[in-house]
Structures are given as C-alpha cells and as structure tokens.
Protein backbone atom coordinates (compact mmCIF):
# COMPACT_ATOMS: atom_id res chain seq x y z
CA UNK A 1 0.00 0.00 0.00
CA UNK A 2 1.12 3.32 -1.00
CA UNK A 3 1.07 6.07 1.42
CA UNK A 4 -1.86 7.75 -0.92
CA UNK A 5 -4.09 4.72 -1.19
CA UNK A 6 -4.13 4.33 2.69
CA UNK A 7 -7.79 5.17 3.98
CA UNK A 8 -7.45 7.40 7.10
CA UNK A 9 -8.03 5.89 10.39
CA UNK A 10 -11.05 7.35 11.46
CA UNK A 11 -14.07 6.63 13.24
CA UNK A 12 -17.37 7.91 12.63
CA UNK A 13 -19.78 8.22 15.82
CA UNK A 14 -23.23 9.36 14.94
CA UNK A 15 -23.37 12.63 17.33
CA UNK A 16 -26.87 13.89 18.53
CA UNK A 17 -28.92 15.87 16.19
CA UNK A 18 -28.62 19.45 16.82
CA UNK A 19 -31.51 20.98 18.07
CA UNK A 20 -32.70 24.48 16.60
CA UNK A 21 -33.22 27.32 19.25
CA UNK A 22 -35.78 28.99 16.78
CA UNK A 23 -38.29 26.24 18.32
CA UNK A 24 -37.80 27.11 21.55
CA UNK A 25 -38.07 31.12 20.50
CA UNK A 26 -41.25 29.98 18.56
CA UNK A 27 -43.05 28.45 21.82
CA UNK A 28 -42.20 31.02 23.96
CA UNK A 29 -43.47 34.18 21.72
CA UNK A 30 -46.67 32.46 21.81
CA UNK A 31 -46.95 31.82 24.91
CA UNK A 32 -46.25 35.64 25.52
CA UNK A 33 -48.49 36.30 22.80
CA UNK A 34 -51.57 34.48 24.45
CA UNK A 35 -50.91 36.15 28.16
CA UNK A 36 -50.38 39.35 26.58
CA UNK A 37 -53.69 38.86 24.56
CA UNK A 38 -55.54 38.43 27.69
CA UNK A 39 -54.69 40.77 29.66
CA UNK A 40 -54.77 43.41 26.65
CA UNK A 41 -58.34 42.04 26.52
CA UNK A 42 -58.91 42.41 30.56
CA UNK A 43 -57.64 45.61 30.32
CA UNK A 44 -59.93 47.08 27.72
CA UNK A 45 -57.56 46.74 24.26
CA UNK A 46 -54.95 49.86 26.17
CA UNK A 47 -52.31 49.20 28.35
CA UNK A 48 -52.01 51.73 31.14
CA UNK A 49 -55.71 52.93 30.44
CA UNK A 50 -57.18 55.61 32.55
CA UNK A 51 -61.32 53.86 33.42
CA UNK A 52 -63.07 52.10 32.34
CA UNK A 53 -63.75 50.89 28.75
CA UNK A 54 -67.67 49.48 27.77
CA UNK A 55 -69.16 47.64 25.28
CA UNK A 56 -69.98 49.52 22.34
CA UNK A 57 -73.87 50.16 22.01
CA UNK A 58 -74.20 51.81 18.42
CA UNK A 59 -74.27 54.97 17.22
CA UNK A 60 -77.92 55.57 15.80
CA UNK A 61 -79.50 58.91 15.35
CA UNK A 62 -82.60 59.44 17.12
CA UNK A 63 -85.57 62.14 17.39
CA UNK A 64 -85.30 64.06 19.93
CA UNK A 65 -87.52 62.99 22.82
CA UNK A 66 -87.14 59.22 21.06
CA UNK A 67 -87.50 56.49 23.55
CA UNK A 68 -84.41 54.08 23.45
CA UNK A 69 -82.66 51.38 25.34
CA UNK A 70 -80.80 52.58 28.57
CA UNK A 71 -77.16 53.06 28.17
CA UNK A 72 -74.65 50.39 29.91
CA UNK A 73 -73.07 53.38 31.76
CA UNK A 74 -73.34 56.47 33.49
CA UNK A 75 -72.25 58.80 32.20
CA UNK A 76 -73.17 57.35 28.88
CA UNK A 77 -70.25 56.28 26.68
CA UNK A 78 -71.86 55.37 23.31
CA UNK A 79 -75.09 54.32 21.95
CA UNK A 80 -78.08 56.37 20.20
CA UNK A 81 -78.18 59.96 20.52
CA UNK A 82 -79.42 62.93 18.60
CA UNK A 83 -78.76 64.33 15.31
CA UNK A 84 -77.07 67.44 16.43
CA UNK A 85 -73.97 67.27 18.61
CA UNK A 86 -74.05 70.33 21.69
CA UNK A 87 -71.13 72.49 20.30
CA UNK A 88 -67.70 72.35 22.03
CA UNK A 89 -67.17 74.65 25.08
CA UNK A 90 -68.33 75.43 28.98
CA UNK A 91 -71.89 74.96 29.29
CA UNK A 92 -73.46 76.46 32.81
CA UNK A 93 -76.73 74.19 32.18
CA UNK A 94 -76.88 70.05 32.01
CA UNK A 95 -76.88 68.85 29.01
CA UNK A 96 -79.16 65.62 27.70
CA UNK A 97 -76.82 62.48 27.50
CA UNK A 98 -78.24 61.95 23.95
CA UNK A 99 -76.77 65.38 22.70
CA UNK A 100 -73.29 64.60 24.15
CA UNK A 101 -73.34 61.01 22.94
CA UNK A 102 -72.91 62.80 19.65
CA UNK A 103 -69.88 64.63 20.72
CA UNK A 104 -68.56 61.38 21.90
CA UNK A 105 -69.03 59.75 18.59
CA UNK A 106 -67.18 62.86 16.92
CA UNK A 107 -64.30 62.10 18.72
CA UNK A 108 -64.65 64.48 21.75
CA UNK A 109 -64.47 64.28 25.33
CA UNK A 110 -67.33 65.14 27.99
CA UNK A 111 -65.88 66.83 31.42
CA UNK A 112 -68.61 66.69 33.58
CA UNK A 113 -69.19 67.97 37.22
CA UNK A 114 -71.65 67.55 40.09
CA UNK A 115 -71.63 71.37 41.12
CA UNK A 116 -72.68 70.61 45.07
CA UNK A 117 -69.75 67.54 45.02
CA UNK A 118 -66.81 69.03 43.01
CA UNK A 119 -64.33 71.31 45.63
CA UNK A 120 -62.21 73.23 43.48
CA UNK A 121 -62.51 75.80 41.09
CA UNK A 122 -64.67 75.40 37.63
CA UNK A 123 -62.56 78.16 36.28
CA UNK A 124 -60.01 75.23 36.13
CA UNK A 125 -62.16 72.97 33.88
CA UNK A 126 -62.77 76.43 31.74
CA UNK A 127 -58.84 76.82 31.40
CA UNK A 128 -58.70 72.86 30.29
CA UNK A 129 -61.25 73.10 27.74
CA UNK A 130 -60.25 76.09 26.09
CA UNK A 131 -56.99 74.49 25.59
CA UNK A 132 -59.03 71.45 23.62
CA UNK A 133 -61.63 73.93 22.48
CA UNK A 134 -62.78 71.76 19.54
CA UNK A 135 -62.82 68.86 21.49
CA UNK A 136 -64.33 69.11 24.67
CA UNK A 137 -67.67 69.66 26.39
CA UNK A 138 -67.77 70.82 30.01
CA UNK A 139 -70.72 71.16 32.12
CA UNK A 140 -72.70 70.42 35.31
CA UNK A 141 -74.20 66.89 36.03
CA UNK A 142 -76.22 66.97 39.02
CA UNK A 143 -76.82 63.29 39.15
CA UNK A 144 -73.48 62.16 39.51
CA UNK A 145 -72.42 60.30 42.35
CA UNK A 146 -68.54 61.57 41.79
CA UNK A 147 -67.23 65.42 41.63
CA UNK A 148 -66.24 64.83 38.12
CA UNK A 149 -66.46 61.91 35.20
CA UNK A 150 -64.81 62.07 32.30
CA UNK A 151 -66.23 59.94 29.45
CA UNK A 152 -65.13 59.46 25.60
CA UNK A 153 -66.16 57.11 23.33
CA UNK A 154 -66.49 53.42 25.50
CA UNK A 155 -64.63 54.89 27.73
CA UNK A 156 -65.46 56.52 31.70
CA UNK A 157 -63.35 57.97 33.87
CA UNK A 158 -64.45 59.65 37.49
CA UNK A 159 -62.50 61.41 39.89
CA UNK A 160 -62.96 62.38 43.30
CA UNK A 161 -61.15 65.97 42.96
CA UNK A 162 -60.09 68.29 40.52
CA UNK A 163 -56.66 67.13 39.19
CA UNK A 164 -55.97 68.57 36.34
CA UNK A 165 -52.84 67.09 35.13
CA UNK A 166 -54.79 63.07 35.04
CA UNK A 167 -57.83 65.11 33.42
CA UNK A 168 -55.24 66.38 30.50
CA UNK A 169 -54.19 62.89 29.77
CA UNK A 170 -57.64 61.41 29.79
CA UNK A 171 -58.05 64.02 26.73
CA UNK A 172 -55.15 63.34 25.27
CA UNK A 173 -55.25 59.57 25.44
CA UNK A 174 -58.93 59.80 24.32
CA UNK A 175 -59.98 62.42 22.01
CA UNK A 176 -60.36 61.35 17.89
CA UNK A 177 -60.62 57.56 19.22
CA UNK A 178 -63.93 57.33 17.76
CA UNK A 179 -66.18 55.79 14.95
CA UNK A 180 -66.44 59.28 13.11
CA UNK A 181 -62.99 61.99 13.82
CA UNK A 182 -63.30 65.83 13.12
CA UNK A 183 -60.41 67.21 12.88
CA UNK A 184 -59.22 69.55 15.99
C-alpha cells in the first residue's frame, strides 16, 4: 500500500442531532403572545388605560324625545343619541346624555361635574377646555355620584377631585378615538 491509497483511520460516531433554538423562541413568543392577549383584553384593548372601557352600544340617530334602550353606563359612553352634537365649550346648564353622545361619537371628550360635590374651582375645567376647544364639552351633572367623570367614546373615567394634570391625559389619550374623527 502506497502512502496515498491508505484510507485514514477514522471513526465515525453518529453525534446527537442538533436541536434548533428557533423552536424554543417559537413556543415562547406564543406563549407571551396568548398572556399578553388576555390581559390586553382584561384591560380594555390599552395598556395603562385611565377607566373604564364598555361595550360599544351603536351609534344611531334618534328624534329628539325618542325612547331608546338605557345606556350600559353612566355617564353614557356610546349608543343612540341625537342628530345634532351640543357644540364644544363650557356649558353652565346640564346637558341631555343623547346630545353629548354625539360629541362622543365625533371624537370628543365630555368633562362633567356635580356642582354641590366638586371642591375646586370650575374656572379650572374652563382653562382645560379652552386648551381642547374643539374637542371638549364641560358642564354640570347633578346626578353624579362623583365630583367629576370624564367619558369618551367606551370609555369613563371619574374622579374624586379636581386634578388637572390626570384630566389632560384622559383628553389626550382619548380624544379622535372614535367611529367618526373631526379634525381639531
């Protein structure tokens, strides 16, 4: 035998098949993916949200005066409501939930007050809606159980005193998050 037509002296062991890490990747996004998904879900579809989010009830366009089923919340956060929306700025008088329902569904926000509950200046809640002034609606709610709610479309938020700096995010988080957007 020639030094060329020697065969090496090697062994071949079968070594164990590699496995890929992309599998374990795979299961492990979607496991992530399914607890995120539910607690997106629990947490009405926004992380951090400020309130409370509720089912959507329509957006139909009544008569005034029309009879119609009660809304799932208080204040109302969708659902039917008159043709014509109340136009944006302080109001002094309460407004009918079916007129503001409008506003909602334009993309606006609702600041509302009990007047005998709320301790702190309504000059404040002026100030805040003239800096959203084509986006906001404040005015007095005597039946509300809370000094203040907040409410855009699905969505309520209530406070128990005047702070303006959670009712400025509320807008901002909120406002044009709606089935029909104006612009500003």
């Amino acid at each position: 035998m020639t030094k060329a037509s020697r065969k090496p002296n090697v062994k071949f062991t079968s070594a164990p098949p590699r496995r890929s890490p992309w599998l374990g990747v795979l299961v492990g996004a979607a496991v992530l993916a399914l607890i995120g998904g539910a607690w997106w879900s629990r947490s009405g579809g926004e992380a951090g949200g400020l309130g409370q989010t509720f089912p959507n009830q329509g957006q139909e366009h009544i008569a005034v005066g029309a009879q119609h089923p009660a809304y799932n919340s208080f204040p109302a956060t969708s659902g039917p409501h008159y043709v014509q929306p109340q136009p944006w700025g302080t109001f002094v008088y309460e407004i009918a939930p079916e007129t503001l329902v409008h506003n909602l569904e334009h993309g606006g926000v609702v600041i509302q007050y009990n007047p005998s509950l709320l301790k702190g200046d309504v000059g404040k809640l002026e100030d805040i809606q003239r800096r959203f002034p084509n986006k906001t609606v404040v005015a007095p709610n005597s039946q509300l159980k809370v000094p203040l709610a907040l409410t855009a479309w699905r969505r309520l938020y209530t406070l128990d005193t005047l702070d303006e700096a959670k009712i400025v995010e509320f807008i901002e988080r909120y406002k044009n998050r709606a089935p029909e957007r104006f612009p500003d």
